[in-house]
Protein backbone atom coordinates (compact mmCIF):
# COMPACT_ATOMS: atom_id res chain seq x y z
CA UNK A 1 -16.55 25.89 -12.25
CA UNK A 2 -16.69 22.67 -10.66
CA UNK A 3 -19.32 19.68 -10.57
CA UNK A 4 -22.88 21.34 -9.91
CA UNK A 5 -24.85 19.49 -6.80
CA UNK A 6 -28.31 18.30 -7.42
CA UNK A 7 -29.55 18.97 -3.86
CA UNK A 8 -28.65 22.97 -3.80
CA UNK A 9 -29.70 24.27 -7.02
CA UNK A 10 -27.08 27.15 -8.38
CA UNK A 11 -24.52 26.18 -6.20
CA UNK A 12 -21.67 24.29 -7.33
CA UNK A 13 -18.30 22.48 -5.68
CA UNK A 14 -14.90 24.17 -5.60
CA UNK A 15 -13.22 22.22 -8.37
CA UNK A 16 -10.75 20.74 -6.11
CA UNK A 17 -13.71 19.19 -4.08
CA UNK A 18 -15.46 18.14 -7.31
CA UNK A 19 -11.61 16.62 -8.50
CA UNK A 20 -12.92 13.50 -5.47
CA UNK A 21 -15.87 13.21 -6.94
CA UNK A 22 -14.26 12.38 -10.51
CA UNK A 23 -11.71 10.54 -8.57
CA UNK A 24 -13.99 8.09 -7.31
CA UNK A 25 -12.37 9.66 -3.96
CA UNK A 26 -16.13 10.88 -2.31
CA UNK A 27 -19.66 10.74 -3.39
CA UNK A 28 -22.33 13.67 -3.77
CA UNK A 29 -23.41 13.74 0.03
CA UNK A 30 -25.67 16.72 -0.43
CA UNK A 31 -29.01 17.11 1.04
CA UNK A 32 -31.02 19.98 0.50
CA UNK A 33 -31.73 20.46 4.01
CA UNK A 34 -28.08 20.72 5.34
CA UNK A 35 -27.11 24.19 5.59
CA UNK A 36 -24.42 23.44 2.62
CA UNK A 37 -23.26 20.91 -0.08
CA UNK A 38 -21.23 18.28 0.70
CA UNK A 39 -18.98 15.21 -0.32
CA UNK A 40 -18.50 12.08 1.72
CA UNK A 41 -16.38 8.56 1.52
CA UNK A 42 -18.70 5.87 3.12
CA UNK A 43 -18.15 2.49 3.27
CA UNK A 44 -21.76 0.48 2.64
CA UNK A 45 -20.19 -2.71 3.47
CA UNK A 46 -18.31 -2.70 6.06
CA UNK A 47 -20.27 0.33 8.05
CA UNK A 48 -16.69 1.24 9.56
CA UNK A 49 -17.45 4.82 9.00
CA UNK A 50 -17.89 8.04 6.97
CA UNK A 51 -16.03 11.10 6.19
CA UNK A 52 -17.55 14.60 5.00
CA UNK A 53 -16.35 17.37 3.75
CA UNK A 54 -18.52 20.18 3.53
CA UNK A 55 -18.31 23.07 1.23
CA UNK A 56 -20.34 26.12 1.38
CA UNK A 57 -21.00 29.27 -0.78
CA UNK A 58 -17.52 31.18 -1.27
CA UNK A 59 -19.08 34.05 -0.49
CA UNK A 60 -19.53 34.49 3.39
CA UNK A 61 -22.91 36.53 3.31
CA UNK A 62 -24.33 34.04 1.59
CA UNK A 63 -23.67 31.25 4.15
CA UNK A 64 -26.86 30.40 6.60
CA UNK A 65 -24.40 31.02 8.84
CA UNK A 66 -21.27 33.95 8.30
CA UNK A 67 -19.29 33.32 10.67
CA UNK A 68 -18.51 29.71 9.59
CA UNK A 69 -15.60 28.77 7.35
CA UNK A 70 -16.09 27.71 3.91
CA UNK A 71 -14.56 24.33 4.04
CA UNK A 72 -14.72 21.78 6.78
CA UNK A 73 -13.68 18.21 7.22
CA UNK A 74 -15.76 15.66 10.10
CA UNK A 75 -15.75 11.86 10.68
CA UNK A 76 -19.04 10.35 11.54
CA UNK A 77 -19.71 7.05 13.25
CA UNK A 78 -22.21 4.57 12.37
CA UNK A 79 -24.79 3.16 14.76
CA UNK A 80 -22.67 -0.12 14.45
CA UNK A 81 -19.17 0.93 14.47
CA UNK A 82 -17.32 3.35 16.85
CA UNK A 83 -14.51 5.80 15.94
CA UNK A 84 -11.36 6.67 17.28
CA UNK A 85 -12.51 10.66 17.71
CA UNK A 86 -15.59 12.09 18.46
CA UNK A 87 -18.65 12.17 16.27
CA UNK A 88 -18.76 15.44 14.30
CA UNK A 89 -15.90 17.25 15.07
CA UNK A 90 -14.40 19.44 12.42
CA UNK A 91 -10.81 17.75 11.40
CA UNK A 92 -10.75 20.83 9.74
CA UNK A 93 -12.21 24.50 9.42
CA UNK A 94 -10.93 27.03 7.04
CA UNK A 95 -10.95 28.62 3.69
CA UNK A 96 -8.12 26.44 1.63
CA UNK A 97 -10.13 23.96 -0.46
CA UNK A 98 -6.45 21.83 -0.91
CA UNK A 99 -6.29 22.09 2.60
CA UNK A 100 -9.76 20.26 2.96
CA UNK A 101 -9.02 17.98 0.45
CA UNK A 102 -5.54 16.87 1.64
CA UNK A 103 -7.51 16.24 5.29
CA UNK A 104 -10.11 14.37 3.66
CA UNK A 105 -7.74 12.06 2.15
CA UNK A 106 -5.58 11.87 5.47
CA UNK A 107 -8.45 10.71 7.10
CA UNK A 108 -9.82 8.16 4.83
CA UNK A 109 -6.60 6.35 5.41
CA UNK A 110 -6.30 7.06 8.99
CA UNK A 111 -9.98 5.47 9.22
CA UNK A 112 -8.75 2.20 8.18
CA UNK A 113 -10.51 2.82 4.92
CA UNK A 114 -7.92 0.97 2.97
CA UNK A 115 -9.68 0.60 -0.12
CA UNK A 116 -7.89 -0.90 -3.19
CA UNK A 117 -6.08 2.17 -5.16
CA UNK A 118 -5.16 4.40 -2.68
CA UNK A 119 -1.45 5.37 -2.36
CA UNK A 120 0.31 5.27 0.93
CA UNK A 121 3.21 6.00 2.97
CA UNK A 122 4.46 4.85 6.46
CA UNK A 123 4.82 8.07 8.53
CA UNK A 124 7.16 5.63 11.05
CA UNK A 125 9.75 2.52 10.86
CA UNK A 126 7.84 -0.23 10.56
CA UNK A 127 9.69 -3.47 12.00
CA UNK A 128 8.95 -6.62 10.60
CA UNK A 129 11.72 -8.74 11.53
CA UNK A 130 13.55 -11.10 9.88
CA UNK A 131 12.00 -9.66 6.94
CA UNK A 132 12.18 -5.70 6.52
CA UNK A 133 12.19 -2.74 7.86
CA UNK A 134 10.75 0.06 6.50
CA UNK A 135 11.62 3.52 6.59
CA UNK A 136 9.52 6.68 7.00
CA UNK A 137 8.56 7.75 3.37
CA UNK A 138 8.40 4.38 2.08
CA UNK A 139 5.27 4.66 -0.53
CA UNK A 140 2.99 1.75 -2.18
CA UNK A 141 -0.30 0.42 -3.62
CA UNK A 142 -3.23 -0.59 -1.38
CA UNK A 143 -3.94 -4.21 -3.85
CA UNK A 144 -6.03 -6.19 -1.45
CA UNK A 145 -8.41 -5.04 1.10
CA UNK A 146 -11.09 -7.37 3.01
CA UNK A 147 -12.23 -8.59 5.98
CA UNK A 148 -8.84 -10.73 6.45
CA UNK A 149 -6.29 -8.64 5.45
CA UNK A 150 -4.37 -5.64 3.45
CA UNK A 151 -2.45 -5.79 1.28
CA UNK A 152 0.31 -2.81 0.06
CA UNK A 153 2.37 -3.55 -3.32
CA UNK A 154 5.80 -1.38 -2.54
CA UNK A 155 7.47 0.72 -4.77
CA UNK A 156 10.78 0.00 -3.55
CA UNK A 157 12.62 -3.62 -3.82
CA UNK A 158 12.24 -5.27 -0.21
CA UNK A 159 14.53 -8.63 -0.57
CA UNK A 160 12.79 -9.57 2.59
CA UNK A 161 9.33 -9.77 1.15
CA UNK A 162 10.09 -12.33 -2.06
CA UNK A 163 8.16 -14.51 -0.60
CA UNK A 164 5.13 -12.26 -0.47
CA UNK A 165 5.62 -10.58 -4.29
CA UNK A 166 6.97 -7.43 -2.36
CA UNK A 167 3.55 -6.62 -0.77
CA UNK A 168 3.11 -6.16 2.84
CA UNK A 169 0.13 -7.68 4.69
CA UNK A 170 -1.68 -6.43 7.56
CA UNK A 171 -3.94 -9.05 8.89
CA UNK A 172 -6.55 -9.50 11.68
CA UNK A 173 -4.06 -9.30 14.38
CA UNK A 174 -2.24 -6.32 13.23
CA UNK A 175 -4.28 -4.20 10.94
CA UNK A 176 -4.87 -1.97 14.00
CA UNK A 177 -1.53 -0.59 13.71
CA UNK A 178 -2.85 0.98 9.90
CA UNK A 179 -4.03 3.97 11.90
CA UNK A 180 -0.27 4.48 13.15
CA UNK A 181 1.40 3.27 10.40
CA UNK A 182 0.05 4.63 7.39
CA UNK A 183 -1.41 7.92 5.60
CA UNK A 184 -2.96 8.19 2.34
CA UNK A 185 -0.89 9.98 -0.22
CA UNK A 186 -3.03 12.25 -2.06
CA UNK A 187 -3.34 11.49 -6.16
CA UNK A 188 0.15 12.01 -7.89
CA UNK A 189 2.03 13.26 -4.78
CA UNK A 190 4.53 10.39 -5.10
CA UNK A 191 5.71 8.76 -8.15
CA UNK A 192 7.06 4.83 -8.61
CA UNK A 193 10.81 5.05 -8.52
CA UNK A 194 13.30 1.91 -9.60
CA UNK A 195 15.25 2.51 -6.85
CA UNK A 196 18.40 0.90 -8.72
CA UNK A 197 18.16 3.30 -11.02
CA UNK A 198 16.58 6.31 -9.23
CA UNK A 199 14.25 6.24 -12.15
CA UNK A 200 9.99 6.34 -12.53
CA UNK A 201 9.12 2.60 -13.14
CA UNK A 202 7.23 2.59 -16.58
CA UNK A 203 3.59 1.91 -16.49
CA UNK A 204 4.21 -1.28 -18.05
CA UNK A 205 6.18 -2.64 -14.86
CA UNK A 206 3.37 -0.86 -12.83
CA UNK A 207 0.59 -2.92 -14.30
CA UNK A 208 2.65 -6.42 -14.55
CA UNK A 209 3.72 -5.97 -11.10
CA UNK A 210 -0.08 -5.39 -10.33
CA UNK A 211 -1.25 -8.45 -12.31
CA UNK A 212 1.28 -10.65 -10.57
CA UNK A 213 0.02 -9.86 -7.24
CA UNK A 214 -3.63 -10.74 -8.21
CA UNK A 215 -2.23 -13.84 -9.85
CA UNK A 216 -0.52 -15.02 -6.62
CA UNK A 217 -3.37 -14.12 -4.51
CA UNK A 218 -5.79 -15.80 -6.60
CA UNK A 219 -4.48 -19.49 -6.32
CA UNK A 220 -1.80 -19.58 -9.41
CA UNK A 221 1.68 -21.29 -8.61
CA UNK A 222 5.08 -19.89 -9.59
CA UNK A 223 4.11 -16.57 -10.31
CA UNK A 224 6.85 -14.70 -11.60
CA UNK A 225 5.94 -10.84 -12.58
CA UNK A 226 9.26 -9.14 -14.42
CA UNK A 227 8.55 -5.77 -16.01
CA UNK A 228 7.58 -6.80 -19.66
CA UNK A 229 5.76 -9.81 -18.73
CA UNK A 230 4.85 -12.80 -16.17
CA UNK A 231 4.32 -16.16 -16.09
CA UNK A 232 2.64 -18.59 -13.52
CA UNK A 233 0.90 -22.40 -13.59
CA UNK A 234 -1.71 -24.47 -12.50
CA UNK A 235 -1.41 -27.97 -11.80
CA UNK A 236 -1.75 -29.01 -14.97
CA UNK A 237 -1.10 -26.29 -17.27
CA UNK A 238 1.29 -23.17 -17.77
CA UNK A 239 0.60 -19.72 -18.57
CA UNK A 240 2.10 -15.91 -19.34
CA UNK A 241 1.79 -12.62 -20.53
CA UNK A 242 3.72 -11.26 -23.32
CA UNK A 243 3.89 -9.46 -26.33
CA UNK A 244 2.42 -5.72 -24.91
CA UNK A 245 1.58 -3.45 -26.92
CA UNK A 246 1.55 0.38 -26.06
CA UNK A 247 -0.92 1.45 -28.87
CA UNK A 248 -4.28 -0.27 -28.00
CA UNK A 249 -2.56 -1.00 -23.79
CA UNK A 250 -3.24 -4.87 -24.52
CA UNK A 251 -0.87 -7.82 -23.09
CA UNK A 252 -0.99 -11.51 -24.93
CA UNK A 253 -2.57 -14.41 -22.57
CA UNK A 254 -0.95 -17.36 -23.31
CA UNK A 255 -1.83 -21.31 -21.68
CA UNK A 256 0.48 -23.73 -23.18
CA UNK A 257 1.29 -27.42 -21.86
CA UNK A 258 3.24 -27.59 -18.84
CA UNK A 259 5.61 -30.81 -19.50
CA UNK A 260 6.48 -29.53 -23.62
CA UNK A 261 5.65 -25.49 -23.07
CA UNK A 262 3.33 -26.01 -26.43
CA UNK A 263 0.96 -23.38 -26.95
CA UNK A 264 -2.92 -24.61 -26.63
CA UNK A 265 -4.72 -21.41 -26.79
CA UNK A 266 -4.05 -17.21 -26.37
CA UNK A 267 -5.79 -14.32 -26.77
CA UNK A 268 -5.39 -10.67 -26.59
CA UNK A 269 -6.94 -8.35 -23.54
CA UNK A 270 -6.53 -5.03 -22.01
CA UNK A 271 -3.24 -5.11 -19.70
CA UNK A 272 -5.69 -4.46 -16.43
CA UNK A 273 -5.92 -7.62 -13.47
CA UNK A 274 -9.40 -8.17 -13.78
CA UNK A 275 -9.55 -8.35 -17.33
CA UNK A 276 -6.49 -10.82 -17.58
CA UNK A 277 -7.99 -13.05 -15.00
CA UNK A 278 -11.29 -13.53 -16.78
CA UNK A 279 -9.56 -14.24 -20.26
CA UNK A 280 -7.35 -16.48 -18.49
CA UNK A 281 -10.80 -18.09 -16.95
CA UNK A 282 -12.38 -18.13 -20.63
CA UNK A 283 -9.49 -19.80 -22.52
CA UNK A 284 -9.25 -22.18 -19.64
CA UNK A 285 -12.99 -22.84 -19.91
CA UNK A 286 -12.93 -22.93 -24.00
CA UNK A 287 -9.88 -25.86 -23.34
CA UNK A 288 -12.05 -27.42 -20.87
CA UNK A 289 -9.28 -26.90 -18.07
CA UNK A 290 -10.73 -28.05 -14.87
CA UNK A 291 -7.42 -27.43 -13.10
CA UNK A 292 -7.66 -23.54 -12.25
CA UNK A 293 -7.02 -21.44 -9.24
CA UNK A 294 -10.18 -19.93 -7.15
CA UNK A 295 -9.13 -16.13 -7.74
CA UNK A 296 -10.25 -12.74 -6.17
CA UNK A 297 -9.60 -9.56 -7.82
């Protein structure tokens, strides 16, 4: 049985719809005068658009109207933004829920909806000369999305991008070529490989690698992320993370002096980016450490 919607008493979401609303993937779009329920992705911010995805009764003689699929997937403009296809035109129409789903997803991504989570792969080569190339199939981590730019944390090793932490930026000029360059992978398709060893990367090197990126982003120097740890400085002070432990999923902060590497303060936190940044922001405010990065996470 999946997730029950408020606005159509006894009717519920096939649990592969009600999987994006536990995802965070959709929200309950239902209204109790649409002729079905229904899940949508909108973004409130921005206003760049919204995806639905309607699902009706599974049962066909129940519908308000028969004839009419079960599942079906349309992009809706705003008043303020316009869309690449036409308002309200099923993306798709049929009876597989997975089907729906998967087009859902697609067109999230294909929306330039790049929000921060969402797995994706390049569907062609994508030049960026003298630094990479990338190949079809090459898979990441949407880990910055605003108004100036995206952000996508590779799973493979690009020498290329070093200076960038191995993330690829769209920006202002280029972020129209998302739409062509990009599709969102749906949850779990593709798995972080170490391409030297053709193995998963642990979920350790996941999260450091993660961390790093919102470290070097957020106005720290010298950020280096390695799988078990990372370090990185201010001005006037030095810090890392250490010391993980797999029980409670907690990393050691450390700040210690930057000319003798003497420890001043540390304390323990979840290993997640927002949760290291803001201990690393309280131990530098218990110090009194005026000399701190501006950082967005």
């Amino acid at each position: 049985m999946g997730q029950i919607t408020t606005e159509h008493p006894g009717r519920s979401f096939h649990p592969i719809v009600a999987a994006l609303l536990d995802s965070g993937d959709a929200i309950d779009s239902s209204w109790h005068n649409d002729v079905a329920p229904s899940v949508s992705w909108y973004d409130t911010e921005n206003e760049v658009c919204r995806v639905r995805l309607w699902d009706d009764d599974p049962d066909k003689h129940k519908r308000e109207t028969p004839d009419m699929p079960r599942f079906s997937v349309m992009l809706c403009a705003t008043d303020s933004t316009p869309v690449s296809l036409p308002e309200n035109v099923a993306l798709y129409s049929g009876e597989n829920a997975r089907a729906a789903a998967d087009c859902y997803r697609t067109m999230v991504a294909e929306s330039m909806v790049c929000g921060v989570g969402l797995r994706v792969a390049a569907v062609r080569a994508i030049d960026r000369y003298p630094h990479c190339l990338l190949s079809p199939g090459t898979t990441g981590t949407v880990v910055r999305s605003d108004d100036y730019s995206v952000g996508i944390l590779l799973d493979s090793y690009e020498s290329g991008l070093d200076d960038w932490h191995n993330v690829l930026w769209y920006y202002n000029e280029d972020r129209h070529l998302i739409e062509d360059d990009l599709r969102i992978v749906p949850s779990g398709v593709i798995r972080r490989r170490d391409e030297a060893k053709g193995l998963p990367l642990s979920p350790l090197a996941v999260s450091m690698a993660e961390i790093a990126i919102a470290l070097a982003t957020g106005g720290y120097d010298n950020v280096d992320g390695r799988a078990d740890r990372v370090s990185f400085s201010t001005d006037a002070w030095d810090g890392r993370l250490t010391d993980y432990h797999a029980r409670t999923g907690t990393v050691l902060v450390v700040l210690q002096t930057e000319d003798t590497g003497l420890e001043m303060a540390s304390l323990r936190c979840p290993l997640v980016a927002a949760r290291v940044i803001e201990t690393i922001q309280t131990l530098a405010n218990t110090l009194d450490l005026s000399e701190i990065g501006e950082v967005f996470v």
